[in-house]
Protein backbone atom coordinates (compact mmCIF):
# COMPACT_ATOMS: atom_id res chain seq x y z
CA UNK A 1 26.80 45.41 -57.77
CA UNK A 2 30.01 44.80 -59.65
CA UNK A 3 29.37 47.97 -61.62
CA UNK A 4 28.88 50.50 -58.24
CA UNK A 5 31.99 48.71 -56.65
CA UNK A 6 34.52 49.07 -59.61
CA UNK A 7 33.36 52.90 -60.52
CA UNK A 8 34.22 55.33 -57.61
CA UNK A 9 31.91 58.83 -57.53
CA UNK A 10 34.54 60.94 -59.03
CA UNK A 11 34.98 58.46 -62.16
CA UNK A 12 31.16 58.69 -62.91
CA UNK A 13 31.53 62.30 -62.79
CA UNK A 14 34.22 61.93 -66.20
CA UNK A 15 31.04 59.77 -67.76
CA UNK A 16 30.18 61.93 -71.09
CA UNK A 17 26.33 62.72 -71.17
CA UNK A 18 26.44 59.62 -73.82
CA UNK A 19 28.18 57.68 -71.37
CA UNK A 20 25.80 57.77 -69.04
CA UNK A 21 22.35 57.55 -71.17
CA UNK A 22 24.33 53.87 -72.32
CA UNK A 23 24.02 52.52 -68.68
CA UNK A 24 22.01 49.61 -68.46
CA UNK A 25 18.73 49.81 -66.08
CA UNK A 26 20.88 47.10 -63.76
CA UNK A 27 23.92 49.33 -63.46
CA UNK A 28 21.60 52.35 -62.95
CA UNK A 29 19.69 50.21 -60.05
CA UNK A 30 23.15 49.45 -58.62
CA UNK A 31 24.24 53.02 -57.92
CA UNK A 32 25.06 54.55 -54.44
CA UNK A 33 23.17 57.64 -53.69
CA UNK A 34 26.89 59.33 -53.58
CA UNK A 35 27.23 58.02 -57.33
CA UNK A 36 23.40 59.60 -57.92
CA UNK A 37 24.81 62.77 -56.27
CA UNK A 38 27.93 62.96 -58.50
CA UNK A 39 25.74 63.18 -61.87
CA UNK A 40 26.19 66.72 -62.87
CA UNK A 41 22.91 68.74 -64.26
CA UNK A 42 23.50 67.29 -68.03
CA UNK A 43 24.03 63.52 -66.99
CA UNK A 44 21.07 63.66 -64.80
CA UNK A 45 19.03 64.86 -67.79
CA UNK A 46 20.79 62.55 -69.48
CA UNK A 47 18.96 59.58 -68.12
CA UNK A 48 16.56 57.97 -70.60
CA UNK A 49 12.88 56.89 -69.24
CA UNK A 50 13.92 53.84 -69.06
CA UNK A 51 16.71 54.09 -66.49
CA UNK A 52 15.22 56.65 -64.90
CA UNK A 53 12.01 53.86 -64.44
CA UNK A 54 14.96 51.43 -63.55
CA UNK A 55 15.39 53.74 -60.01
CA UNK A 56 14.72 52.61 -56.89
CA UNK A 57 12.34 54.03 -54.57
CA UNK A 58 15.46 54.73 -52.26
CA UNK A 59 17.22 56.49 -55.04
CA UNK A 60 14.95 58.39 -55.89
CA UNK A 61 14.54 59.54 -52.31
CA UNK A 62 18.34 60.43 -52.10
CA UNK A 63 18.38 63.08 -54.64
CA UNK A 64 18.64 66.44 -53.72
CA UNK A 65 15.85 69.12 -54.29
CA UNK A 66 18.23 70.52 -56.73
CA UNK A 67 18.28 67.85 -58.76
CA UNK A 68 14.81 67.22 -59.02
CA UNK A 69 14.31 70.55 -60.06
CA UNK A 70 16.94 69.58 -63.10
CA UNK A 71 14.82 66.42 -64.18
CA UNK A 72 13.05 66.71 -67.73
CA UNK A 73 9.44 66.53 -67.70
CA UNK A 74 9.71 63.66 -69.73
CA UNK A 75 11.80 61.85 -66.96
CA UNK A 76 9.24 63.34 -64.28
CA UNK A 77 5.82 61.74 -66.67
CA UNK A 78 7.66 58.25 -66.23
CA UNK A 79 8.30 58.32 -62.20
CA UNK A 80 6.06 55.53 -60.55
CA UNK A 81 3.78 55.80 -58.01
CA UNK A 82 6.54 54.57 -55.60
CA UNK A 83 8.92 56.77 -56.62
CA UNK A 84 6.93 59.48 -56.03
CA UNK A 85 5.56 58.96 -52.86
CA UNK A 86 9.55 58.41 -51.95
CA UNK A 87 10.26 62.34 -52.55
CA UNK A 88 10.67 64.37 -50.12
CA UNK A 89 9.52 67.75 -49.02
CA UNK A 90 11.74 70.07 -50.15
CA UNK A 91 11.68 67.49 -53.37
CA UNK A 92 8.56 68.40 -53.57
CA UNK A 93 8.92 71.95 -53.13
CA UNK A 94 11.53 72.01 -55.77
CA UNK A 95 9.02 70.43 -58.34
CA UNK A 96 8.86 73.46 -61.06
CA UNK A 97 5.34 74.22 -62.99
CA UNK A 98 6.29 72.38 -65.77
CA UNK A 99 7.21 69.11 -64.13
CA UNK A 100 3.92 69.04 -62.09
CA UNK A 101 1.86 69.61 -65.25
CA UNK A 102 3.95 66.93 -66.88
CA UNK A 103 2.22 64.84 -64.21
CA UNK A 104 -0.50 62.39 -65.03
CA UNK A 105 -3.73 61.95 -63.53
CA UNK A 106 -3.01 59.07 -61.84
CA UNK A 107 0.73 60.43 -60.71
CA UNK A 108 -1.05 63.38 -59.27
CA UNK A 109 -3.44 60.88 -57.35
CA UNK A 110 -0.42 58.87 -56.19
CA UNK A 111 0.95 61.82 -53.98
CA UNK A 112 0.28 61.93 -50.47
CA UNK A 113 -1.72 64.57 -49.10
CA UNK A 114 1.55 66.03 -47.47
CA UNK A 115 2.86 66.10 -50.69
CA UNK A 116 0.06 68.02 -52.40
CA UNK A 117 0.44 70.26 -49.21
CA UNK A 118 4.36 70.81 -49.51
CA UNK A 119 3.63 72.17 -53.60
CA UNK A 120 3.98 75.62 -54.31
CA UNK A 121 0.67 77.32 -54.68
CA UNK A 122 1.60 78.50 -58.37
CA UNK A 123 2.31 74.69 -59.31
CA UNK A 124 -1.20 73.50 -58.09
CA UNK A 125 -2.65 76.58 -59.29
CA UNK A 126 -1.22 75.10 -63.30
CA UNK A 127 -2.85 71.86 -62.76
CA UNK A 128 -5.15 70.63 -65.86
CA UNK A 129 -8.14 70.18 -65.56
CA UNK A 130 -7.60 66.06 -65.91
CA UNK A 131 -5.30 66.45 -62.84
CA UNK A 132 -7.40 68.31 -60.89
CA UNK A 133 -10.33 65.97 -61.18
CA UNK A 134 -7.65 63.04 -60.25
CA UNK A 135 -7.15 64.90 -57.06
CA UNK A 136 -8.99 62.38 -53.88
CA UNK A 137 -11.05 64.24 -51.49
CA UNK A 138 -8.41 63.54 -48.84
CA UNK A 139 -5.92 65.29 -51.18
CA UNK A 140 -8.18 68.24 -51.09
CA UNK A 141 -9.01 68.68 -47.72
CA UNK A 142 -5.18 68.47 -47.22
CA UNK A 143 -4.41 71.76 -49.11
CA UNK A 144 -3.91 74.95 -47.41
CA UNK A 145 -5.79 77.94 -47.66
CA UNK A 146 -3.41 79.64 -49.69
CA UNK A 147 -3.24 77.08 -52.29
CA UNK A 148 -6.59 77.40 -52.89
CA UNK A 149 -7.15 80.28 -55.23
C-alpha cells in the first residue's frame, strides 16, 4: 500500500511505458482504480501478463470499456476466470473480435450467460470452433436471436 499512497494519479501518468511494465505484481495489486484510470492507452498495453494476472477482480471491474477495448490480446488470453466474470457490460460490449478470439476455451466457458448475451453478434459470430464447443448449454440458450446466425 506504500506504493498507491506515495504516487498520486497524475505522477503515474509521467510513468514512461518502461516505467510502468517494471512495476512489481504487488505495486500493480496496490493501485486505486483512479491510478488504473490514469494509465494512458500505451501504459495500459504496457502491462506484462504477469501484472496484468497480478489484478484484482475489483480492478479489473473498474476499468472503463475504453480501456478494455485498448488491452492486447495477449493481456486478454491471460485474464482469469474471476477477472472475467468481474467485467462489465459495456466491458463486454467493448471486447473487439480479436480479443474474444484470443479467448480460450475455458475463458469463453467462464463467462456468464449475460456476458455471452452483452457480445456483439460479429464477435460470437468469430468464435473457433474450440470456443464454440466450450460454450455450456446455459450459455447457449442465453444468446439472442440475433446472435445466432
Amino acid at each position: 500500500m506504500l506504493f498507491r499512497s506515495t504516487i498520486s494519479s497524475s505522477q503515474l501518468q509521467h510513468l514512461t511505458t518502461l516505467q510502468v511494465s517494471s512495476l512489481t505484481s504487488s505495486q500493480v495489486q496496490s493501485l486505486s482504480a483512479d491510478q488504473l484510470n490514469a494509465l494512458d492507452s500505451a501504459d495500459l498495453q504496457a502491462l506484462t501478463s504477469s501484472q496484468v494476472q497480478a489484478l484484482k477482480s475489483s480492478q479489473i471491474a473498474g476499468l472503463s470499456a475504453g480501456q478494455v477495448a485498448l488491452l492486447t490480446t495477449s493481456q486478454v488470453a491471460v485474464l482469469n476466470s474471476a477477472q472475467l466474470r468481474a467485467l462489465g457490460d459495456e466491458s463486454v460490449q467493448a471486447l473487439t473480435t480479436l480479443q474474444v478470439q484470443a479467448l480460450t476455451s475455458a475463458q469463453v466457458q467462464s463467462l456468464t450467460s449475460a456476458q455471452l448475451n452483452m457480445m456483439q453478434s460479429e464477435d460470437l459470430q468469430a468464435l473457433t470452433s474450440g470456443q464454440v464447443r466450450s460454450l455450456t448449454s446455459a450459455q447457449i440458450s442465453a444468446l439472442s436471436v440475433d446472435q445466432v446466425p
